[in-house]
C-alpha atoms as a PDB file:
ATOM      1  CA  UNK A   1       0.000   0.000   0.000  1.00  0.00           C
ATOM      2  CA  UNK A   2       1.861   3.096  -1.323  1.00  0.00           C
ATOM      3  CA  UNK A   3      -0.651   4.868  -3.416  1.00  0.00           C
ATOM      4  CA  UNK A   4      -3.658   7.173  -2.800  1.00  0.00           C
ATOM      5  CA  UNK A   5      -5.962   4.528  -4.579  1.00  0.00           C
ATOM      6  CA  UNK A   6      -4.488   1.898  -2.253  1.00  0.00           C
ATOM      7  CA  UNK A   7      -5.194   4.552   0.538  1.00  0.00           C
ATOM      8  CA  UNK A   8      -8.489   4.966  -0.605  1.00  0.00           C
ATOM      9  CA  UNK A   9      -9.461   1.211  -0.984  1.00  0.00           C
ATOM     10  CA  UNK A  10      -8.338   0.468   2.215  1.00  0.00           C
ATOM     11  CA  UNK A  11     -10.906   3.108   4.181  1.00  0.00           C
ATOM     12  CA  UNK A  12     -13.143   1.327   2.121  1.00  0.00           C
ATOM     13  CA  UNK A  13     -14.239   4.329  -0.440  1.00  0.00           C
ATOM     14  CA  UNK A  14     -15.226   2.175  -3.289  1.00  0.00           C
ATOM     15  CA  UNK A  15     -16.721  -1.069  -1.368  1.00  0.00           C
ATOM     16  CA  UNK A  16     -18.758   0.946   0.580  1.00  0.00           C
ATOM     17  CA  UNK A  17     -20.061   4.521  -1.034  1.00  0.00           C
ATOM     18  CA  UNK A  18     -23.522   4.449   0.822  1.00  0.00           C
ATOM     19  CA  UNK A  19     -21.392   4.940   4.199  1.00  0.00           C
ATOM     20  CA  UNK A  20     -19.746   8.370   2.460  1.00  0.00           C
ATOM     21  CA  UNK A  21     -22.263   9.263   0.044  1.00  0.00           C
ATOM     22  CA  UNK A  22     -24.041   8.468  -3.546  1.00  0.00           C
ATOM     23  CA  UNK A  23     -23.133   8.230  -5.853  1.00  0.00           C
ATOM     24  CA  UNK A  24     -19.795   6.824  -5.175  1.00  0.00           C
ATOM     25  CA  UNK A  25     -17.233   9.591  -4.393  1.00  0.00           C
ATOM     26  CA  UNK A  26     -14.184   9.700  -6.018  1.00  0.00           C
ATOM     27  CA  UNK A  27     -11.139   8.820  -4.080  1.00  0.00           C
ATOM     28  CA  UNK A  28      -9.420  12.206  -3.088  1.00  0.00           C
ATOM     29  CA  UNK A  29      -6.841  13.146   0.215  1.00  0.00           C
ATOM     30  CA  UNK A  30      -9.554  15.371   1.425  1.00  0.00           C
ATOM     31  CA  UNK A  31     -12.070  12.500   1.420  1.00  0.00           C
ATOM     32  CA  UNK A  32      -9.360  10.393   3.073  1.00  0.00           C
ATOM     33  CA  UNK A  33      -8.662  12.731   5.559  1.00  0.00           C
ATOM     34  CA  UNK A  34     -11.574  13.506   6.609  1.00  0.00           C
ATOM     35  CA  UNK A  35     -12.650   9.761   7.371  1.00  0.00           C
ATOM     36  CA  UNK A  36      -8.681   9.384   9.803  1.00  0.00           C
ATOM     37  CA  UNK A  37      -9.471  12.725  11.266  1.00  0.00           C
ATOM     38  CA  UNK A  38     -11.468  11.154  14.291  1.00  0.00           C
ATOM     39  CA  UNK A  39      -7.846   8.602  14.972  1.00  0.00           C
ATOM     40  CA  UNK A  40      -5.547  11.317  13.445  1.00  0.00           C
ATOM     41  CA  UNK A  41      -2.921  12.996  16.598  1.00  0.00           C
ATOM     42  CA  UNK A  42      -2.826  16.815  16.259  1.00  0.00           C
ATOM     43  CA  UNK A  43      -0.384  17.775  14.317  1.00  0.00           C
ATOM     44  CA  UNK A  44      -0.527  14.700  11.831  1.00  0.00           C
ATOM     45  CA  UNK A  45       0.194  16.147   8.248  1.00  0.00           C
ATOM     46  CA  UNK A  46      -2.505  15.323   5.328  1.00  0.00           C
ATOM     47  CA  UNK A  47       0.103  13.881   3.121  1.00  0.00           C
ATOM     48  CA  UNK A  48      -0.596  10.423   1.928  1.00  0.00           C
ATOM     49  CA  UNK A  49       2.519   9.199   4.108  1.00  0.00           C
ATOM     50  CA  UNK A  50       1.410  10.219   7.136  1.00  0.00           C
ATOM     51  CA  UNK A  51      -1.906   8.606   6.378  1.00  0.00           C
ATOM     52  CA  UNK A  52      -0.113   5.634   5.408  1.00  0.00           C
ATOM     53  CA  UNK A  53       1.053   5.558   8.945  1.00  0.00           C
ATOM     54  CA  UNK A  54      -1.636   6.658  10.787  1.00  0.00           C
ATOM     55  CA  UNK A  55      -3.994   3.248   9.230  1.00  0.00           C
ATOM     56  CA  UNK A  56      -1.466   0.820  10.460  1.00  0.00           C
ATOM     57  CA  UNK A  57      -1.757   2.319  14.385  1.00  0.00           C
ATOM     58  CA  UNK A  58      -5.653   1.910  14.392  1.00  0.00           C
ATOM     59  CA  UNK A  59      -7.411  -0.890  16.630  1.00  0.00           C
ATOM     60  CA  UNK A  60      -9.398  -3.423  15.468  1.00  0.00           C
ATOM     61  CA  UNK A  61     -13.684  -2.340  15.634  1.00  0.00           C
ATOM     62  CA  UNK A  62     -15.558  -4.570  17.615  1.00  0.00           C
ATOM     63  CA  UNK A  63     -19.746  -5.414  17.555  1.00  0.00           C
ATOM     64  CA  UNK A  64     -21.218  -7.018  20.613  1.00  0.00           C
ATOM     65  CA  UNK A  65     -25.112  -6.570  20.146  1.00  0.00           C
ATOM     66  CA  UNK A  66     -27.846  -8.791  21.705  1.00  0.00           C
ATOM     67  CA  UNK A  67     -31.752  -8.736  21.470  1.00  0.00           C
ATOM     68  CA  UNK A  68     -32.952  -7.888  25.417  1.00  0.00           C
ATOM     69  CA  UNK A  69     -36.596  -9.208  24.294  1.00  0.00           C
ATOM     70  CA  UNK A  70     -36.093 -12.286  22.266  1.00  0.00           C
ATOM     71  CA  UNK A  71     -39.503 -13.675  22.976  1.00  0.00           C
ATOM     72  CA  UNK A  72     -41.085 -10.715  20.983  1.00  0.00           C
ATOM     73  CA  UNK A  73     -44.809  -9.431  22.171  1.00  0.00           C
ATOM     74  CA  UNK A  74     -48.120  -7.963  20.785  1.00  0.00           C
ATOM     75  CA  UNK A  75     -48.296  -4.733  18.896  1.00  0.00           C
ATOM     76  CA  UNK A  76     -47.359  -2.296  18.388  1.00  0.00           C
ATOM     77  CA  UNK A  77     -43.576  -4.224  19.695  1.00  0.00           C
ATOM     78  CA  UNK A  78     -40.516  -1.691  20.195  1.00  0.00           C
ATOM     79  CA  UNK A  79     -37.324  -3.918  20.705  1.00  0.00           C
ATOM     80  CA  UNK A  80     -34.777  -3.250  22.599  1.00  0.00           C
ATOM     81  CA  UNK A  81     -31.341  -3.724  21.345  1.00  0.00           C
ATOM     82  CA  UNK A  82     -28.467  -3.096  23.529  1.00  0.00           C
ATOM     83  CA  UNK A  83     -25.090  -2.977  21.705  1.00  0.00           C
ATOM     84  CA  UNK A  84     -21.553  -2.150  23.433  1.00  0.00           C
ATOM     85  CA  UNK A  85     -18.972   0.241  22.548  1.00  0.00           C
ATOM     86  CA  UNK A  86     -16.565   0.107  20.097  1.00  0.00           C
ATOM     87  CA  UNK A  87     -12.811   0.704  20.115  1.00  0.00           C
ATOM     88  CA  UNK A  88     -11.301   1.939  16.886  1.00  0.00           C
ATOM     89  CA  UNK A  89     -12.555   4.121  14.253  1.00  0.00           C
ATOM     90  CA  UNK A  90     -16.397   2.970  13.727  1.00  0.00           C
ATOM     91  CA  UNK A  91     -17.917   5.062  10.936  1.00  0.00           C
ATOM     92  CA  UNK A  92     -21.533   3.644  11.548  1.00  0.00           C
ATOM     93  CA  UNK A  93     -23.680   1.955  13.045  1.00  0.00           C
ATOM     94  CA  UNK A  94     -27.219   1.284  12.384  1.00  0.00           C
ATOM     95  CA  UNK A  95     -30.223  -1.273  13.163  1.00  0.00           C
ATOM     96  CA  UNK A  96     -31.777  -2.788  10.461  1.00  0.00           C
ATOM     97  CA  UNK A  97     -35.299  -4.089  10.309  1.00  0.00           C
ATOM     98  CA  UNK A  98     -36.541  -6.503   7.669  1.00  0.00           C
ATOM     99  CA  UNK A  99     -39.754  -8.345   7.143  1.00  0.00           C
ATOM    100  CA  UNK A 100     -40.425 -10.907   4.485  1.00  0.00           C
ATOM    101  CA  UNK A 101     -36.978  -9.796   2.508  1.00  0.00           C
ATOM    102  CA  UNK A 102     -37.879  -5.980   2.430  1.00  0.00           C
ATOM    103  CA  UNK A 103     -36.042  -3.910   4.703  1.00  0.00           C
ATOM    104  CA  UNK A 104     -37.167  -0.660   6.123  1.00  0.00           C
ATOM    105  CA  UNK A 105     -35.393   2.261   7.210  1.00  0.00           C
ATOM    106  CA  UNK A 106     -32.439   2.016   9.462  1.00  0.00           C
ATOM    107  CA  UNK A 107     -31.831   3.702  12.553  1.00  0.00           C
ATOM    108  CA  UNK A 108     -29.969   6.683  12.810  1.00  0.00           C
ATOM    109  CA  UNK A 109     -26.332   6.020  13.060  1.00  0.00           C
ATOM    110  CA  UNK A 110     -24.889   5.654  16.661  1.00  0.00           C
ATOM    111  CA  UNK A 111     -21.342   5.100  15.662  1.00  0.00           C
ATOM    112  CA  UNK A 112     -19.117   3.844  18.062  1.00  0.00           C
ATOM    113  CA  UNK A 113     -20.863   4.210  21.458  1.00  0.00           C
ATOM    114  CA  UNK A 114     -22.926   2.006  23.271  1.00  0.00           C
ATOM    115  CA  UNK A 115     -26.387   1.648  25.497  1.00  0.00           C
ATOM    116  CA  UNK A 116     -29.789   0.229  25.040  1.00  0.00           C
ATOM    117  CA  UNK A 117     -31.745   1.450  21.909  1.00  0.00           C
ATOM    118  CA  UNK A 118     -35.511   1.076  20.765  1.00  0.00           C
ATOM    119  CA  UNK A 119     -35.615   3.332  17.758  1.00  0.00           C
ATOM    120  CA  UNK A 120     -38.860   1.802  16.201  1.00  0.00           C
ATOM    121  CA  UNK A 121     -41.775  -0.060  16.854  1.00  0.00           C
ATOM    122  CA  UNK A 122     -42.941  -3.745  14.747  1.00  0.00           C
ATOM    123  CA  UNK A 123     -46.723  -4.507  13.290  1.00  0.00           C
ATOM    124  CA  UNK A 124     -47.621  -8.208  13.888  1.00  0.00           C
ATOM    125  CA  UNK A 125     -45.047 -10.863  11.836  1.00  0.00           C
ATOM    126  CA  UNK A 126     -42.008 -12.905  11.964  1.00  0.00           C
ATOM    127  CA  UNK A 127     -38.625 -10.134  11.557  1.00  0.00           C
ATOM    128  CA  UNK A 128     -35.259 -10.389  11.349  1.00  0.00           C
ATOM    129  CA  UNK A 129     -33.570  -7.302  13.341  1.00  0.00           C
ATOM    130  CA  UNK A 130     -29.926  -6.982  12.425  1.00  0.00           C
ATOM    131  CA  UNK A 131     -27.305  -4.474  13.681  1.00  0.00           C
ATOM    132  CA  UNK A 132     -24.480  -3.703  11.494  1.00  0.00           C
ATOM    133  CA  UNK A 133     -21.077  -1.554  12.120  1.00  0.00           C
ATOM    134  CA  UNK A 134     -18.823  -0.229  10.015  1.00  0.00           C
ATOM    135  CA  UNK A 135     -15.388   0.896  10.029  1.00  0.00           C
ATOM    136  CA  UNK A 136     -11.713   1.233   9.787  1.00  0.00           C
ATOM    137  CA  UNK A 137      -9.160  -0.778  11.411  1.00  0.00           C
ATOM    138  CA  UNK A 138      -5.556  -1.704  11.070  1.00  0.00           C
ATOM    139  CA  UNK A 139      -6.398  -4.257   8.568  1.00  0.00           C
ATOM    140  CA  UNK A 140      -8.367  -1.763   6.697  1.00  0.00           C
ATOM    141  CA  UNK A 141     -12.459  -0.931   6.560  1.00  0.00           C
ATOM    142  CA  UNK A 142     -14.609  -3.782   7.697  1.00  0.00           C
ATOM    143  CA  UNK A 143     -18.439  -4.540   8.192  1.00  0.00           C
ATOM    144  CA  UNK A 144     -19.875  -6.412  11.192  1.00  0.00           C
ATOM    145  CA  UNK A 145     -23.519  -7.822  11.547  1.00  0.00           C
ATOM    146  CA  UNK A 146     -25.157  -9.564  14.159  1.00  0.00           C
ATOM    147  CA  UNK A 147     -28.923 -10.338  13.571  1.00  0.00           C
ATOM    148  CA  UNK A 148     -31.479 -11.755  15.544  1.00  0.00           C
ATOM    149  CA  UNK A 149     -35.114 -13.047  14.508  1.00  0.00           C
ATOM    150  CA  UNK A 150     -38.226 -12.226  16.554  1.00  0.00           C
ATOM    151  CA  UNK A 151     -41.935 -12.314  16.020  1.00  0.00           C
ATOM    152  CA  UNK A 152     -44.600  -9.593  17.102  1.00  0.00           C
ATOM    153  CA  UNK A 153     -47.875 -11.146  17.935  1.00  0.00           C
ATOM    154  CA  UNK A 154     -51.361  -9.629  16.960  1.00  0.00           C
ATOM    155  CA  UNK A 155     -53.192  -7.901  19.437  1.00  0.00           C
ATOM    156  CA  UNK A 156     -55.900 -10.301  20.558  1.00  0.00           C
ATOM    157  CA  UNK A 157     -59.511  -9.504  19.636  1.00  0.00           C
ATOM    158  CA  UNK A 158     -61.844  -9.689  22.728  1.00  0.00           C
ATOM    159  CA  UNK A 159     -64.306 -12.928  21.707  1.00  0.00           C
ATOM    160  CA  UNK A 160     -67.810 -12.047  22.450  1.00  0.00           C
ATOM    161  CA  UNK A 161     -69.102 -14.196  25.400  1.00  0.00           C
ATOM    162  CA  UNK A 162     -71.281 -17.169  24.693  1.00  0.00           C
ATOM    163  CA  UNK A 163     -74.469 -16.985  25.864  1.00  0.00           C
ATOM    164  CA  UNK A 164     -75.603 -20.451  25.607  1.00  0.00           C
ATOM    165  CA  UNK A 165     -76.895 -21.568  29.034  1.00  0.00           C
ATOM    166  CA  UNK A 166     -75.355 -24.620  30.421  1.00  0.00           C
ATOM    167  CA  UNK A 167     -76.806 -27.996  30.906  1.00  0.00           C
ATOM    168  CA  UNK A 168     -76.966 -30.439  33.848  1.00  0.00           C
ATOM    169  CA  UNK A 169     -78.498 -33.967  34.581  1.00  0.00           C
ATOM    170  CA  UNK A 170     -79.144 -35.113  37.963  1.00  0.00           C
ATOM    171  CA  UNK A 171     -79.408 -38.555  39.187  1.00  0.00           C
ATOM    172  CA  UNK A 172     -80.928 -39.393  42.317  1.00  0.00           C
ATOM    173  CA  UNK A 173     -79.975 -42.507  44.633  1.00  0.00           C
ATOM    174  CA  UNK A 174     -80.689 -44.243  48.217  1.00  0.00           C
ATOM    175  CA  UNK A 175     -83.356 -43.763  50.596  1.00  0.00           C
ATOM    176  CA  UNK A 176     -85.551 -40.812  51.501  1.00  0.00           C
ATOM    177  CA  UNK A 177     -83.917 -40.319  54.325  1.00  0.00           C
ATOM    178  CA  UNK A 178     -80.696 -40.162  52.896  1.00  0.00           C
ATOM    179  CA  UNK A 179     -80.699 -39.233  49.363  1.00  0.00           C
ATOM    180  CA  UNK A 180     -77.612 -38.587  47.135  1.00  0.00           C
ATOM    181  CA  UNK A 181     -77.586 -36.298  44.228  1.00  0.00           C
ATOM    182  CA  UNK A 182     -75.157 -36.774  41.818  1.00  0.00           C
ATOM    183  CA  UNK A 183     -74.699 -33.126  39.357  1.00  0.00           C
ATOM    184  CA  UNK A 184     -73.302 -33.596  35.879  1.00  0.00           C
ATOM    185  CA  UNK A 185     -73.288 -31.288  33.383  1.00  0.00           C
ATOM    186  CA  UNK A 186     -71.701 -29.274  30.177  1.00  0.00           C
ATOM    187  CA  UNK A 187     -71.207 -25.865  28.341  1.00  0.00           C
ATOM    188  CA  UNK A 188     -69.939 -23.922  31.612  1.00  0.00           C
ATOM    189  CA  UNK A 189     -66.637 -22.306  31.541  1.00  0.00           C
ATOM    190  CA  UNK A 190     -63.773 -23.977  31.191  1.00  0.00           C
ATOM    191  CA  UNK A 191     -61.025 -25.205  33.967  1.00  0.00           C
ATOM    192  CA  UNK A 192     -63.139 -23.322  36.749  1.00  0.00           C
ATOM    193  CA  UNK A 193     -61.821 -23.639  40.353  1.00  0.00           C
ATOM    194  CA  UNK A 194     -63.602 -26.267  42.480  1.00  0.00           C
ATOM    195  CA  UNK A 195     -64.588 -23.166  44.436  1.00  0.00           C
ATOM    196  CA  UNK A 196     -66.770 -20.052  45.095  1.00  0.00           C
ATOM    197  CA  UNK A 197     -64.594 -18.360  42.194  1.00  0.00           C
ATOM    198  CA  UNK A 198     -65.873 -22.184  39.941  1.00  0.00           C
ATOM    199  CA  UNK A 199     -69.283 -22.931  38.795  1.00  0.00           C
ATOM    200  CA  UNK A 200     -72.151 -22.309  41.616  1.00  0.00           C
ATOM    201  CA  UNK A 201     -74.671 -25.595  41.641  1.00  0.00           C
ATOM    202  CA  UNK A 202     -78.185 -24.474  43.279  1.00  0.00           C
ATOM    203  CA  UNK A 203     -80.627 -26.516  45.259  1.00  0.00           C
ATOM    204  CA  UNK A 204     -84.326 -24.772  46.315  1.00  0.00           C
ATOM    205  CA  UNK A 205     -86.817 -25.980  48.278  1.00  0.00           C
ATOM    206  CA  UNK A 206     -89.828 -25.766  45.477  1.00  0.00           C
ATOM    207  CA  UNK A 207     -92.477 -24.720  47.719  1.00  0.00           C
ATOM    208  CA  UNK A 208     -90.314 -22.315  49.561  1.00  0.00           C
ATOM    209  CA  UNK A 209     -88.324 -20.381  47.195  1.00  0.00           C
ATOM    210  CA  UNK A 210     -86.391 -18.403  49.422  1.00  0.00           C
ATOM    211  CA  UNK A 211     -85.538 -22.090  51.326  1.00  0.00           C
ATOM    212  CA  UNK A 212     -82.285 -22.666  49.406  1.00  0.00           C
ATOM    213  CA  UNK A 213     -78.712 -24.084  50.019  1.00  0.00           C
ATOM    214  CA  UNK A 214     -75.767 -23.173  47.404  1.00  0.00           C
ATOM    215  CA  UNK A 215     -72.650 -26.161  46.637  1.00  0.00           C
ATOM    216  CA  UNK A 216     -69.368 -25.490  44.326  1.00  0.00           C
ATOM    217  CA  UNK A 217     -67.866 -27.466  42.162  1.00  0.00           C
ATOM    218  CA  UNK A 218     -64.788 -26.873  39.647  1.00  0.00           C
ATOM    219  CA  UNK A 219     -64.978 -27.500  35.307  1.00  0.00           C
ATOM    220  CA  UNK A 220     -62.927 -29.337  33.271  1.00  0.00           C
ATOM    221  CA  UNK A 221     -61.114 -28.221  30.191  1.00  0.00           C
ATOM    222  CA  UNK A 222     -64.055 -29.081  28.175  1.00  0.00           C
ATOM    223  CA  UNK A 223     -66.483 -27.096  30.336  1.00  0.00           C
ATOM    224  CA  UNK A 224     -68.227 -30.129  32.055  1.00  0.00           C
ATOM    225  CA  UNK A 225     -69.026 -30.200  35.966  1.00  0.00           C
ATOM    226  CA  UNK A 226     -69.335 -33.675  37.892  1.00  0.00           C
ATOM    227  CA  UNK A 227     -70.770 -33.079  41.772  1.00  0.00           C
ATOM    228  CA  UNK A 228     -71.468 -35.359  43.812  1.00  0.00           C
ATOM    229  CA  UNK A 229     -74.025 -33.946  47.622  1.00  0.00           C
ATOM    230  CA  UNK A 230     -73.823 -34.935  50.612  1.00  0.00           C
ATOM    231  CA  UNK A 231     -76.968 -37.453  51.853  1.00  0.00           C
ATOM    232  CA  UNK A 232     -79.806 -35.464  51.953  1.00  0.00           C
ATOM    233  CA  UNK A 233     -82.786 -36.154  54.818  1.00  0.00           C
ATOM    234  CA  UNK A 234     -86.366 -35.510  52.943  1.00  0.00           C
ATOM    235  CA  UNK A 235     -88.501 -35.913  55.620  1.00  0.00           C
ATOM    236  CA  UNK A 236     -87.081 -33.211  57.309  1.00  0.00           C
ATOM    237  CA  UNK A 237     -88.055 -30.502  54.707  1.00  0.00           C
ATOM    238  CA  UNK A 238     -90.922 -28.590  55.394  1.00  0.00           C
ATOM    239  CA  UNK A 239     -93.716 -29.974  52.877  1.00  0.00           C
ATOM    240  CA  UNK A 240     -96.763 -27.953  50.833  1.00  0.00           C
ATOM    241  CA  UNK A 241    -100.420 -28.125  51.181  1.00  0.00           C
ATOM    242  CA  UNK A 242    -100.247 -31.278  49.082  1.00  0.00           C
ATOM    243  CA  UNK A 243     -97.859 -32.752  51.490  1.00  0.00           C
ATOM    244  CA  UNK A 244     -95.007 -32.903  48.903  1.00  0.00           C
ATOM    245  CA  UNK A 245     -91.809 -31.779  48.766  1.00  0.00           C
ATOM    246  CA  UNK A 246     -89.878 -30.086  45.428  1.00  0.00           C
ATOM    247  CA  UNK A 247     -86.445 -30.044  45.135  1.00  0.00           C
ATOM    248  CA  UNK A 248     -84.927 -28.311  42.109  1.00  0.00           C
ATOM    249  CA  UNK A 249     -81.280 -27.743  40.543  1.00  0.00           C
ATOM    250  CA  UNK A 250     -79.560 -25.304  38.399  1.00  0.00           C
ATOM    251  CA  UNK A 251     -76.561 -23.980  37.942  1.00  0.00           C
ATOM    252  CA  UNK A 252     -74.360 -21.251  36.930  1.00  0.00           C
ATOM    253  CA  UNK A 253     -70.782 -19.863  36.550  1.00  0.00           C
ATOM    254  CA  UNK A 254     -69.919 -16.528  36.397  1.00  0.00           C
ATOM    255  CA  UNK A 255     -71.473 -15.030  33.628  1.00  0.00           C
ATOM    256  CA  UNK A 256     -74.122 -12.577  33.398  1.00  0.00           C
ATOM    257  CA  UNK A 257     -77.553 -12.735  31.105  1.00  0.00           C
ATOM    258  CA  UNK A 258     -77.958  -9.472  29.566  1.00  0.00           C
ATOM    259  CA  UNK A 259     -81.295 -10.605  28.659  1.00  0.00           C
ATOM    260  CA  UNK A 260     -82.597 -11.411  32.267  1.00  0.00           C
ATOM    261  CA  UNK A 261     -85.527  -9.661  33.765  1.00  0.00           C
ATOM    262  CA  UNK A 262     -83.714  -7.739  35.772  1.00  0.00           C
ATOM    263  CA  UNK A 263     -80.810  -7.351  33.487  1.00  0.00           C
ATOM    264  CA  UNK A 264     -77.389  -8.897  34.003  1.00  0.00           C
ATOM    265  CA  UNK A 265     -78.946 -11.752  36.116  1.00  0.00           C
ATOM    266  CA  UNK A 266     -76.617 -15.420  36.492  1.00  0.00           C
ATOM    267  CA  UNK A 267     -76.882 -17.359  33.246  1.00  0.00           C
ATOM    268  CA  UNK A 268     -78.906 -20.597  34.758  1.00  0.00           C
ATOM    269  CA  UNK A 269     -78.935 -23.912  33.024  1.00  0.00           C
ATOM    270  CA  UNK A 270     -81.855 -25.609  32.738  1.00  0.00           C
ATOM    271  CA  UNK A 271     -83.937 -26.789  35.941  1.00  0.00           C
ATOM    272  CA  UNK A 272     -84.106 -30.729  37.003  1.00  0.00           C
ATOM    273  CA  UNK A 273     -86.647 -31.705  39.731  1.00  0.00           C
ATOM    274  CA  UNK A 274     -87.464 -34.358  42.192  1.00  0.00           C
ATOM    275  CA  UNK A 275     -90.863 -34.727  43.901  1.00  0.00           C
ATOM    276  CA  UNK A 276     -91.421 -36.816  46.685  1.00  0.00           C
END
């Protein structure tokens, strides 16, 4: 490397013109100059020898970049992308976002310094984010990358709530004395906790509305509801003017019945009874 041109191609003038300007700029001491000036001692004549000497004192340019939210998220996603300092002379450096093989517009350039950066924010899809630094060292210019590939998930669309009421079947078994219910049923919500927060199973006295005891019981991933009561004593229930006694189920989890007189009232499944 004696020449100007050999000066020139070694700051990388001709490999790299978008880093300098377009179109390509012609190789010229000024231009050369200009680009050592940052590394250049005070004092250090613009000849082509003292650039000659300057080039082979300059440290090697380093990229250490790393994506600080590799899982992605929903939109609108602004990645983080922390990248360290650089020794040497670093000319650029600038994140690049691409999607489906077109690339948008870069960052700005932070050149050689370091810290956490967010410069943009990603619509739903799969992307490729990829940081790239340029610069001269004592081998002459060079161009790292490091890229990384995350996806930015949709924004979920609230699904309207399904109004269908639920649907149980009781069996009854033993003596009247000491009868045992068993509750199945379907269509409640799904994996409900086998408590007050799960699916509420009600049991009324016919004649006696307001004569009523509540149980809980949990749902399965497919919304069904097994409960098996405790024995229940018949004869002890207060009876009507026929002399019978009414016992009715229904159930319920938490949602609401816009359509209920009053509005907003438990969504009830349908009603099984037992007269005796």
């Amino acid at each position: 490397m004696n020449t100007l041109r050999d000066l020139g191609i070694f700051v990388g003038i001709p490999q790299d013109s978008g880093e300098y300007g377009a179109p390509q700029p012609p190789i010229g001491l000024r231009l050369v100059a200009k680009l050592l000036a940052p590394a250049a001692p005070a004092g250090l004549g613009g000849s082509v020898r003292a650039m000659l000497s300057l080039v082979k004192t300059l440290s090697p340019i380093a990229l250490d970049a790393r994506l600080l939210d590799p899982d992605g998220g929903e939109e609108p996603f602004s990645p983080a992308i922390r990248i360290a300092a650089s020794p040497g002379l670093v000319t650029s450096t600038r994140i690049h976002f691409i999607q489906s093989g077109k690339e948008f517009a870069p960052s700005q350039n932070y050149g050689a310094g370091g810290g956490d950066f967010s410069p943009i924010q990603l619509g739903p899809g799969a992307w490729t984010i990829a940081v790239r630094r340029a610069g001269i060292g004592h081998t002459g210019y060079v161009r790292l990358e490091k890229s990384f590939n995350v996806t930015v998930r949709s924004t979920p669309v609230d699904m309207p709530i399904d109004l269908t009421p639920p649907s149980i079947m009781v069996k009854a078994s033993g003596s009247l004395k000491a009868i045992t219910y068993v509750v199945t049923g379907s269509g409640f919500l799904r994996n409900q906790p086998d408590n007050r927060d799960g699916v509420a199973v009600r049991v009324v006295n016919g004649p006696n509305p307001q004569d009523w005891l509540m149980l809980f019981t949990g749902s399965n991933r497919d919304g069904q509801i097994n409960l098996t009561t405790e024995a229940l004593d018949t004869t002890i229930i207060p009876r009507d003017a026929a002399g019978e006694v009414k016992i009715v189920f229904t159930a319920t989890d938490k949602r609401k019945n816009p359509n209920s007189v009053p509005r907003n009232e438990p969504l009830w499944s349908n009603a099984i009874s037992f007269l005796y």
